[in-house]
PDB file of N, CA and C in Angstrom:
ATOM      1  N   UNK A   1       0.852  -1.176   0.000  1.00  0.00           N
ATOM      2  CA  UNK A   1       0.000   0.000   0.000  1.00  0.00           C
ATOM      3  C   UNK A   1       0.902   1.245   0.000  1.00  0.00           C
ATOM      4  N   UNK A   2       0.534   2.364  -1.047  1.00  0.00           N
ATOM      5  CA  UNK A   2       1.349   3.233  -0.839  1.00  0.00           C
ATOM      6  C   UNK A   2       1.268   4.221   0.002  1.00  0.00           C
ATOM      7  N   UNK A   3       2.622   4.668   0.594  1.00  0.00           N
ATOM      8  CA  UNK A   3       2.427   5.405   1.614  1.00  0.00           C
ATOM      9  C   UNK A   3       1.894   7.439   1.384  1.00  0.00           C
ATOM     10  N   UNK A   4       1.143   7.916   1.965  1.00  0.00           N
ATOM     11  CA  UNK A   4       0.369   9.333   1.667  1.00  0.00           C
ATOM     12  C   UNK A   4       1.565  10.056   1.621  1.00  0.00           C
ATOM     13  N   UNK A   5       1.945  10.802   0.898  1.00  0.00           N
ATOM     14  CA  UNK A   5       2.945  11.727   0.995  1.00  0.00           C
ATOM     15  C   UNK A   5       2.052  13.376   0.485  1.00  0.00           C
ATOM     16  N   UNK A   6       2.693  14.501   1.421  1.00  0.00           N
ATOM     17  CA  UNK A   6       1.859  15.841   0.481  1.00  0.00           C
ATOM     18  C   UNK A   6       3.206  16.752   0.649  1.00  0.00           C
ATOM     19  N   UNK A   7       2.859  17.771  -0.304  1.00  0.00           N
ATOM     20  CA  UNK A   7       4.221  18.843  -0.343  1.00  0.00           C
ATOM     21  C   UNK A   7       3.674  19.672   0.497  1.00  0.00           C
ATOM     22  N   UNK A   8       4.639  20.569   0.967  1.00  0.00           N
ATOM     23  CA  UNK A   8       4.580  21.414   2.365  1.00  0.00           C
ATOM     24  C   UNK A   8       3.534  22.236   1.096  1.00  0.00           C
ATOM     25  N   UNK A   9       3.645  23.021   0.112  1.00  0.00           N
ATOM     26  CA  UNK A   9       2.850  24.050  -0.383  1.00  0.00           C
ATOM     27  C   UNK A   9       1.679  23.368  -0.508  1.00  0.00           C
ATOM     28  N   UNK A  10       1.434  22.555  -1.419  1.00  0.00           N
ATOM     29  CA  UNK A  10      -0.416  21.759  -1.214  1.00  0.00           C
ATOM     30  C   UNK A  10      -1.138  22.024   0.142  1.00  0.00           C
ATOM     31  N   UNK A  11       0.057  21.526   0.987  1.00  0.00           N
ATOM     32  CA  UNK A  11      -0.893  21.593   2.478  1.00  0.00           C
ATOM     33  C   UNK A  11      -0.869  22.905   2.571  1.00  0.00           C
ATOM     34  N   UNK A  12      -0.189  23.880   2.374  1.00  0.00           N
ATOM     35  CA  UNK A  12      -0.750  25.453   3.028  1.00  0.00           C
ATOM     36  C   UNK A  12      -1.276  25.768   1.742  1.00  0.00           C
ATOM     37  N   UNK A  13      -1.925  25.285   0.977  1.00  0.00           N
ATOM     38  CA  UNK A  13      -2.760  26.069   0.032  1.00  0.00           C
ATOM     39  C   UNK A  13      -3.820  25.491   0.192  1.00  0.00           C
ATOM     40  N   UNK A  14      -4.004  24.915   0.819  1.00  0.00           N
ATOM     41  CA  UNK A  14      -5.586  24.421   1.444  1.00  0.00           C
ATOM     42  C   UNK A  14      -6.122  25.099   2.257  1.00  0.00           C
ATOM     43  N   UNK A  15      -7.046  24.937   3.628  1.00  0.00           N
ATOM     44  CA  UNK A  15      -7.456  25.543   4.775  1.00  0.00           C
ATOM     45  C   UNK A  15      -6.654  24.786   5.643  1.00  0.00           C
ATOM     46  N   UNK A  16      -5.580  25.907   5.979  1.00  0.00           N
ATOM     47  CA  UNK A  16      -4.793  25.327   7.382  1.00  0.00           C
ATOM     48  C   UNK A  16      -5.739  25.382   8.359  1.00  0.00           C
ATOM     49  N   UNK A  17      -4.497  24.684   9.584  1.00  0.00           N
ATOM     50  CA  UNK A  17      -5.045  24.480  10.845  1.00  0.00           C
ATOM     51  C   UNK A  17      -4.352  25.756  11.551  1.00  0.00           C
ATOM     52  N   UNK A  18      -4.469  26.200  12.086  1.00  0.00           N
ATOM     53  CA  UNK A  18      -3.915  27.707  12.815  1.00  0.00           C
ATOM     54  C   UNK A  18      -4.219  27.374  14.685  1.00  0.00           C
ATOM     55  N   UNK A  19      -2.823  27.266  15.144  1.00  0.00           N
ATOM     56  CA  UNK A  19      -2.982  27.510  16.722  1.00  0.00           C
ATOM     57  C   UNK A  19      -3.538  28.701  17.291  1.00  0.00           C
ATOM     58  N   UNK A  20      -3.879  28.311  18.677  1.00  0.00           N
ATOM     59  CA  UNK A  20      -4.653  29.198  19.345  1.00  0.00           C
ATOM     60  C   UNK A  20      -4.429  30.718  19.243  1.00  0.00           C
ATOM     61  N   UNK A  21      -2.815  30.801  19.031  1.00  0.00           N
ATOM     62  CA  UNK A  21      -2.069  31.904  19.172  1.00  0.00           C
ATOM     63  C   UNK A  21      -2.192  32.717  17.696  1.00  0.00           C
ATOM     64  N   UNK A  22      -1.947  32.165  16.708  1.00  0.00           N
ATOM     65  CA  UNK A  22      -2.068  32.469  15.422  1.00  0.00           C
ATOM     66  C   UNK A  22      -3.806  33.050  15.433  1.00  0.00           C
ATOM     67  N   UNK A  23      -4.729  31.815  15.613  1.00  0.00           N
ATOM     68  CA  UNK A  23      -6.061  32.426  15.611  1.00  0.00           C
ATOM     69  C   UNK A  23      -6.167  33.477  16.215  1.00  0.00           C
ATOM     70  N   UNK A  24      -5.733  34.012  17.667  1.00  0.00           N
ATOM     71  CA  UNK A  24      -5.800  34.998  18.327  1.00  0.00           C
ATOM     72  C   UNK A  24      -5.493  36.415  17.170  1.00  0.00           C
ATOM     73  N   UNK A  25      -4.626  35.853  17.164  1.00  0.00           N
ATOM     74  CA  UNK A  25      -3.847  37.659  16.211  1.00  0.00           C
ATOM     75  C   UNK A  25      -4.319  37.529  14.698  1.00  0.00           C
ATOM     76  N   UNK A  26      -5.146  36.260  14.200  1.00  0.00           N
ATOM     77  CA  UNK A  26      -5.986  36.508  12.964  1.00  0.00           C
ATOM     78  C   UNK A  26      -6.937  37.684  13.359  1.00  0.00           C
ATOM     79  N   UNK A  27      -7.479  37.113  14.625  1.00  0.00           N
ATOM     80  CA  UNK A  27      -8.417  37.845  15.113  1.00  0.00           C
ATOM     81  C   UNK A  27      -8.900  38.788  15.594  1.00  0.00           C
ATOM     82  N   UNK A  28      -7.424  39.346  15.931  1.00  0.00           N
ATOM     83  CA  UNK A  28      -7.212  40.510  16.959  1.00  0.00           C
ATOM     84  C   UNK A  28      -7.426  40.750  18.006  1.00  0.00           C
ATOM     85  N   UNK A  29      -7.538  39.162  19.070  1.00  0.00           N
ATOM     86  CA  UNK A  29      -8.186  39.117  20.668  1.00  0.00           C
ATOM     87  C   UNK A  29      -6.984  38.418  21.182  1.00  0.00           C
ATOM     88  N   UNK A  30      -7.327  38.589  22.151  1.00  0.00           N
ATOM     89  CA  UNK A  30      -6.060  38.105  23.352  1.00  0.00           C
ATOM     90  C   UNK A  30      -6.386  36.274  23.093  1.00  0.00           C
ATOM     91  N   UNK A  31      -5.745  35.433  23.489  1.00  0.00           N
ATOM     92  CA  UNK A  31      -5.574  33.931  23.457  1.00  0.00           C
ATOM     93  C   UNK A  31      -6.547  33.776  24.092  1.00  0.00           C
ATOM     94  N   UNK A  32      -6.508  34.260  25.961  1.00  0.00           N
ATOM     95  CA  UNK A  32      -7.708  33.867  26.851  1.00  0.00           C
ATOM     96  C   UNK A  32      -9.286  34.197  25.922  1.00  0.00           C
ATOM     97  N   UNK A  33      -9.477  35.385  25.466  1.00  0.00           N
ATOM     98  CA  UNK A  33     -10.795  35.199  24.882  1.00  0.00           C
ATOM     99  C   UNK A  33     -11.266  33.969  24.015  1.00  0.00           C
ATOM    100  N   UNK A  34     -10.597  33.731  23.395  1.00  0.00           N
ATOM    101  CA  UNK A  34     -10.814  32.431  22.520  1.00  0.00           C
ATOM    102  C   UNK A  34     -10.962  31.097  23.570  1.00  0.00           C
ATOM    103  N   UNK A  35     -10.342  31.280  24.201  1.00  0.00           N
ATOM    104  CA  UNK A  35     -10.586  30.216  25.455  1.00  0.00           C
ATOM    105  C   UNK A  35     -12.203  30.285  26.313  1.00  0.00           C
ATOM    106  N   UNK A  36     -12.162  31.352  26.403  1.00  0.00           N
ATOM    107  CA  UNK A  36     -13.885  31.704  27.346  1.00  0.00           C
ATOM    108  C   UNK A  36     -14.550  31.284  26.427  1.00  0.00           C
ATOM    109  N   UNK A  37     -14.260  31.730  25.104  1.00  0.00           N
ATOM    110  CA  UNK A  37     -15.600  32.030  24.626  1.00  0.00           C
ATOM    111  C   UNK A  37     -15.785  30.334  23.992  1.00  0.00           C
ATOM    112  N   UNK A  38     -15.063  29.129  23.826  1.00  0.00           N
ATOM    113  CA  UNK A  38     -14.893  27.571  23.749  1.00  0.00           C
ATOM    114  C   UNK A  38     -15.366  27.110  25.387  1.00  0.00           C
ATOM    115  N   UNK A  39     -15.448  27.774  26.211  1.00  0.00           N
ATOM    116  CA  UNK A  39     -15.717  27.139  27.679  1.00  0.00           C
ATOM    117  C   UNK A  39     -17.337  27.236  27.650  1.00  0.00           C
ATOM    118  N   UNK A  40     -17.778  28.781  27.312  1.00  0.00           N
ATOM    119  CA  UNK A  40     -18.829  28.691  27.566  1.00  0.00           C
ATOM    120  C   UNK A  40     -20.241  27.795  26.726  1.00  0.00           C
ATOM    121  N   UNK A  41     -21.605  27.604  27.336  1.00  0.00           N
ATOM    122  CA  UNK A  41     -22.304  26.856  26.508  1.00  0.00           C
ATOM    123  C   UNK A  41     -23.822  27.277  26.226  1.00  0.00           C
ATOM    124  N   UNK A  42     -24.139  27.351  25.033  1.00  0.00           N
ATOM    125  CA  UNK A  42     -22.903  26.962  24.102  1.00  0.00           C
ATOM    126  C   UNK A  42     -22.016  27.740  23.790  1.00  0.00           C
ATOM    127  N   UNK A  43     -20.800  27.048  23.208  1.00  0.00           N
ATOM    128  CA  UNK A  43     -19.688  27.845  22.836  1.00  0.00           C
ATOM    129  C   UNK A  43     -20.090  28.770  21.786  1.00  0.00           C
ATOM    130  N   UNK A  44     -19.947  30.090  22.216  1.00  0.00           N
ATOM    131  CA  UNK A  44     -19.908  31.779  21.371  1.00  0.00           C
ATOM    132  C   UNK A  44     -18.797  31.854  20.016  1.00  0.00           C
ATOM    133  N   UNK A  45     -17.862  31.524  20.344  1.00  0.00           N
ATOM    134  CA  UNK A  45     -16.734  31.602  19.328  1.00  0.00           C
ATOM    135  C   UNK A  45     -16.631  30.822  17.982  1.00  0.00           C
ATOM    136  N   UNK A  46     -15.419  30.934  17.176  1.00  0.00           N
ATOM    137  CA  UNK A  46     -15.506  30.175  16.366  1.00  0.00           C
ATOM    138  C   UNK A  46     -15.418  28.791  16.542  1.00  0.00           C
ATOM    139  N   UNK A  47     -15.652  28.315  15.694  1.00  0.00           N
ATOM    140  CA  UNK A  47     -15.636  26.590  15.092  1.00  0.00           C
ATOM    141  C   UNK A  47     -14.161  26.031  16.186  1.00  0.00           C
ATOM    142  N   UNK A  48     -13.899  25.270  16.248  1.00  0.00           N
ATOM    143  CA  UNK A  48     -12.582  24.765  16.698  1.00  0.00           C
ATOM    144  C   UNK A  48     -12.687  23.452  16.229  1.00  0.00           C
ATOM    145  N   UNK A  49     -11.060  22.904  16.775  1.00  0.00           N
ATOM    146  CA  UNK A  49     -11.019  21.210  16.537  1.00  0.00           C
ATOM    147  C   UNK A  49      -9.750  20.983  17.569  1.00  0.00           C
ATOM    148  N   UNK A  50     -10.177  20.033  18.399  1.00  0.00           N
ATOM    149  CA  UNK A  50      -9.412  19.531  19.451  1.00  0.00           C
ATOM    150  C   UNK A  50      -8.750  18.429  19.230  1.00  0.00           C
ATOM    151  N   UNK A  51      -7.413  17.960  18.887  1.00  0.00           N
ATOM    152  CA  UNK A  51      -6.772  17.432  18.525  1.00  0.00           C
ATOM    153  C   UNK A  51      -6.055  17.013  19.576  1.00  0.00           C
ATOM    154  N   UNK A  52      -6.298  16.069  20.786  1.00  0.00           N
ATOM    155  CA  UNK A  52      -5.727  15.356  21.663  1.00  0.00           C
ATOM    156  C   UNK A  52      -5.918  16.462  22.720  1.00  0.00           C
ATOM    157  N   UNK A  53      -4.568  17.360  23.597  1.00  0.00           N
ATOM    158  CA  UNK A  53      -4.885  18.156  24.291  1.00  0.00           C
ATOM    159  C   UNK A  53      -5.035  19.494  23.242  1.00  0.00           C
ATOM    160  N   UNK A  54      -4.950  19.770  22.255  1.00  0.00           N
ATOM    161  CA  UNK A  54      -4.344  20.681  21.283  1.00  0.00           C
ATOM    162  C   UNK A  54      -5.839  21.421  20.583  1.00  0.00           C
ATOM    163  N   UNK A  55      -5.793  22.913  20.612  1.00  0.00           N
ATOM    164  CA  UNK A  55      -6.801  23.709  19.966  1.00  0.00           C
ATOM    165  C   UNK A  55      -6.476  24.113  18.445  1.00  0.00           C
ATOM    166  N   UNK A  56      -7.290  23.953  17.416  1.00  0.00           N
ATOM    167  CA  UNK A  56      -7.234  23.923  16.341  1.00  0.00           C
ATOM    168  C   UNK A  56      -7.830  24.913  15.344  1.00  0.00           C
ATOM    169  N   UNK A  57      -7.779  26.087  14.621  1.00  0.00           N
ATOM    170  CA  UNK A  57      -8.754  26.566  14.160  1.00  0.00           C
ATOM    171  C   UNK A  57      -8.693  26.399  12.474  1.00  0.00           C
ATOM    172  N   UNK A  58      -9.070  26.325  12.088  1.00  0.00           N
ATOM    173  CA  UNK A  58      -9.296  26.733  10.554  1.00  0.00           C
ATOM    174  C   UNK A  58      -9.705  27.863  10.122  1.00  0.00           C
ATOM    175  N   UNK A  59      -8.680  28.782   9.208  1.00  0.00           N
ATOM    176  CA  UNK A  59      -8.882  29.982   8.754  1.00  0.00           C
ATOM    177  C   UNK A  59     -10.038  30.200   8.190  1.00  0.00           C
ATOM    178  N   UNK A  60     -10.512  29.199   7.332  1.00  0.00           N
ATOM    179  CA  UNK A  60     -12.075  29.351   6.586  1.00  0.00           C
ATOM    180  C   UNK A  60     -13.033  29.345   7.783  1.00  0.00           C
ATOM    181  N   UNK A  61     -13.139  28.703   9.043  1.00  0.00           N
ATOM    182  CA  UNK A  61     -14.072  29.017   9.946  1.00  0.00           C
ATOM    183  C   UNK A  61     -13.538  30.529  10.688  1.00  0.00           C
ATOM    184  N   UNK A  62     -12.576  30.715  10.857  1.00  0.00           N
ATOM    185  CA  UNK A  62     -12.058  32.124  11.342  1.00  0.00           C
ATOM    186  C   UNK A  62     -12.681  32.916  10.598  1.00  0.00           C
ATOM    187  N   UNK A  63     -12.654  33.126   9.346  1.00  0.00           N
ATOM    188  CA  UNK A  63     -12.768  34.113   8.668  1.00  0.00           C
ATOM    189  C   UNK A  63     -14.817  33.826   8.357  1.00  0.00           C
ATOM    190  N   UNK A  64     -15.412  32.453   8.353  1.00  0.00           N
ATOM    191  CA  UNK A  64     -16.697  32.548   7.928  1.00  0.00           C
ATOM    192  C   UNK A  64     -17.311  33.269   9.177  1.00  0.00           C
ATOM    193  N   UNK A  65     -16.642  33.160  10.720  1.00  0.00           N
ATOM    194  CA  UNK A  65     -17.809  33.542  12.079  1.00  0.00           C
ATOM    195  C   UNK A  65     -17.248  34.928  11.914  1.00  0.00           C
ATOM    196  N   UNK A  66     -15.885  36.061  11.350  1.00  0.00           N
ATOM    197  CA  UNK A  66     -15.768  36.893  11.620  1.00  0.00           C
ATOM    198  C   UNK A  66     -17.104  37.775  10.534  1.00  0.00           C
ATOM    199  N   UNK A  67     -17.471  37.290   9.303  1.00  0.00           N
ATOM    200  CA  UNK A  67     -18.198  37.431   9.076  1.00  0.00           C
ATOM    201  C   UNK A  67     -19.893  37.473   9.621  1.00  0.00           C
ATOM    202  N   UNK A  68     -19.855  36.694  10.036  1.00  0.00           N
ATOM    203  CA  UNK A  68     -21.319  36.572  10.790  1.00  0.00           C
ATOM    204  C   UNK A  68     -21.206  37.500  11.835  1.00  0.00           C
ATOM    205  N   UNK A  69     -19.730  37.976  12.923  1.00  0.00           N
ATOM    206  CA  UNK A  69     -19.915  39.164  13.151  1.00  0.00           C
ATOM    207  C   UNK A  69     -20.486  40.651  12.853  1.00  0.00           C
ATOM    208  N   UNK A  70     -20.317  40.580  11.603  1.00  0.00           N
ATOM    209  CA  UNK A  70     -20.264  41.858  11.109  1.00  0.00           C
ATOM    210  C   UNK A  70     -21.700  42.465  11.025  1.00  0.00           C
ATOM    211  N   UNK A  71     -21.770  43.271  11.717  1.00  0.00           N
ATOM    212  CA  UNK A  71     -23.129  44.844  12.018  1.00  0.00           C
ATOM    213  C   UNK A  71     -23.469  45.382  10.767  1.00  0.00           C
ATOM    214  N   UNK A  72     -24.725  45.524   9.801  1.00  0.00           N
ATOM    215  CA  UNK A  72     -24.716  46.290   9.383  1.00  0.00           C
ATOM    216  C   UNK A  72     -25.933  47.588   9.470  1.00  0.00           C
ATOM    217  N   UNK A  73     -25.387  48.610   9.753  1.00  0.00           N
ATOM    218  CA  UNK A  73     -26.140  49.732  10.499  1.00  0.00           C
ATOM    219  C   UNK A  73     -27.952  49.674   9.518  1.00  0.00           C
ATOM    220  N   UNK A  74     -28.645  50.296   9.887  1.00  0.00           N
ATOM    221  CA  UNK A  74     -30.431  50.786   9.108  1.00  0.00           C
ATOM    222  C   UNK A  74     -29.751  51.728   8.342  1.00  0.00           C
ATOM    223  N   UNK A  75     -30.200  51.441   7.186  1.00  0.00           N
ATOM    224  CA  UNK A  75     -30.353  52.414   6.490  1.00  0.00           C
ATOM    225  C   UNK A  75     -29.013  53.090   5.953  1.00  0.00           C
ATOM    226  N   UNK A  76     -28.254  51.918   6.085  1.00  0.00           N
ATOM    227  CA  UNK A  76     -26.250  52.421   5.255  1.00  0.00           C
ATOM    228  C   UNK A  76     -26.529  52.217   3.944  1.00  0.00           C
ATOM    229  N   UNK A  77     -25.663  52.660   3.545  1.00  0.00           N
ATOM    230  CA  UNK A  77     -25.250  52.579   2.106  1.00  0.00           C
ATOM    231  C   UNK A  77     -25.709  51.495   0.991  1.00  0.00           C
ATOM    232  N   UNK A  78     -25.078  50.586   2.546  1.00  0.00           N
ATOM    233  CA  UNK A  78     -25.287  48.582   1.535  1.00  0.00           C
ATOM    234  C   UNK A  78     -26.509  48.612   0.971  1.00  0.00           C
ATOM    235  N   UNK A  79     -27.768  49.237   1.986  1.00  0.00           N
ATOM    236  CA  UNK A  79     -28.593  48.862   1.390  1.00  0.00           C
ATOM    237  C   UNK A  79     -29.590  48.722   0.207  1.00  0.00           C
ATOM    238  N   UNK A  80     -28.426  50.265  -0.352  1.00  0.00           N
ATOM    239  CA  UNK A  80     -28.938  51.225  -1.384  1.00  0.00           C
ATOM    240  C   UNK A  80     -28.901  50.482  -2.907  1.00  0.00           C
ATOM    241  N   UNK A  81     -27.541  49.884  -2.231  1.00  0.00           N
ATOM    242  CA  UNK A  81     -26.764  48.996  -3.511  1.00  0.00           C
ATOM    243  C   UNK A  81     -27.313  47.681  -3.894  1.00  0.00           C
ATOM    244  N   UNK A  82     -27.412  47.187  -4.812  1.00  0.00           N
ATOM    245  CA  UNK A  82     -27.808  45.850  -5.235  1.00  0.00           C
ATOM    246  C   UNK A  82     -27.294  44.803  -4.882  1.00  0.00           C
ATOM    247  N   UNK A  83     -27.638  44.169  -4.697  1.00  0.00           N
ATOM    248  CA  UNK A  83     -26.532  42.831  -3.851  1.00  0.00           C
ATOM    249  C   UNK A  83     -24.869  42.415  -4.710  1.00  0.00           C
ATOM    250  N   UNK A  84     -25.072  42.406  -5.734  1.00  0.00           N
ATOM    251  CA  UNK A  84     -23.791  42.092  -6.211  1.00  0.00           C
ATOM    252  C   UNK A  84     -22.502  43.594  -5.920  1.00  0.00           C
ATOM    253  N   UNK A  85     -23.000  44.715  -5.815  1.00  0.00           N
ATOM    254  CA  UNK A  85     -22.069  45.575  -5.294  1.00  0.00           C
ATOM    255  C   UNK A  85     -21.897  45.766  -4.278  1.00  0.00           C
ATOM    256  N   UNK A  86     -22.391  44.934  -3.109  1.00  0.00           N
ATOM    257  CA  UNK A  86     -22.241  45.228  -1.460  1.00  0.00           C
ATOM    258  C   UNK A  86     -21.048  44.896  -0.908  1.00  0.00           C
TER     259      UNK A  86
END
């Protein structure tokens, strides 16, 4: 059976896995927040993946919940615009 081999670039041109620390400063929050917000229930934060003792994030879930963050005010601009220019 042959054995899986991948090149270091394939794997980072996929959706990495990003440590707690990395996610933090994707994110722009301190480490502990990312921690509360996985404690509490249900968990507030993004997606994770726990990998033995080890916290895991994926940039595509980083980046899909920072989205679902996002506010948009009554009556801005966006709304003026047609969906494909928002």
């Amino acid at each position: 059976m042959p054995k899986y081999t991948y090149e270091k670039d394939d794997f980072w041109s996929s959706d990495p896995l990003l440590t707690t620390f990395q996610a933090a400063a994707h994110l722009g929050v301190p480490r502990q927040t990312l921690s509360v917000w996985r404690s509490r229930k249900p968990p507030t934060g993004p997606a994770h993946i726990r990998i033995g003792r080890f916290i895991h994030y994926r940039l595509s879930d980083l980046d899909y919940w920072l989205d679902q963050q996002r506010i948009k005010p009554a009556g801005s601009i966006n709304e003026k615009l047609p969906p494909w220019q928002r």
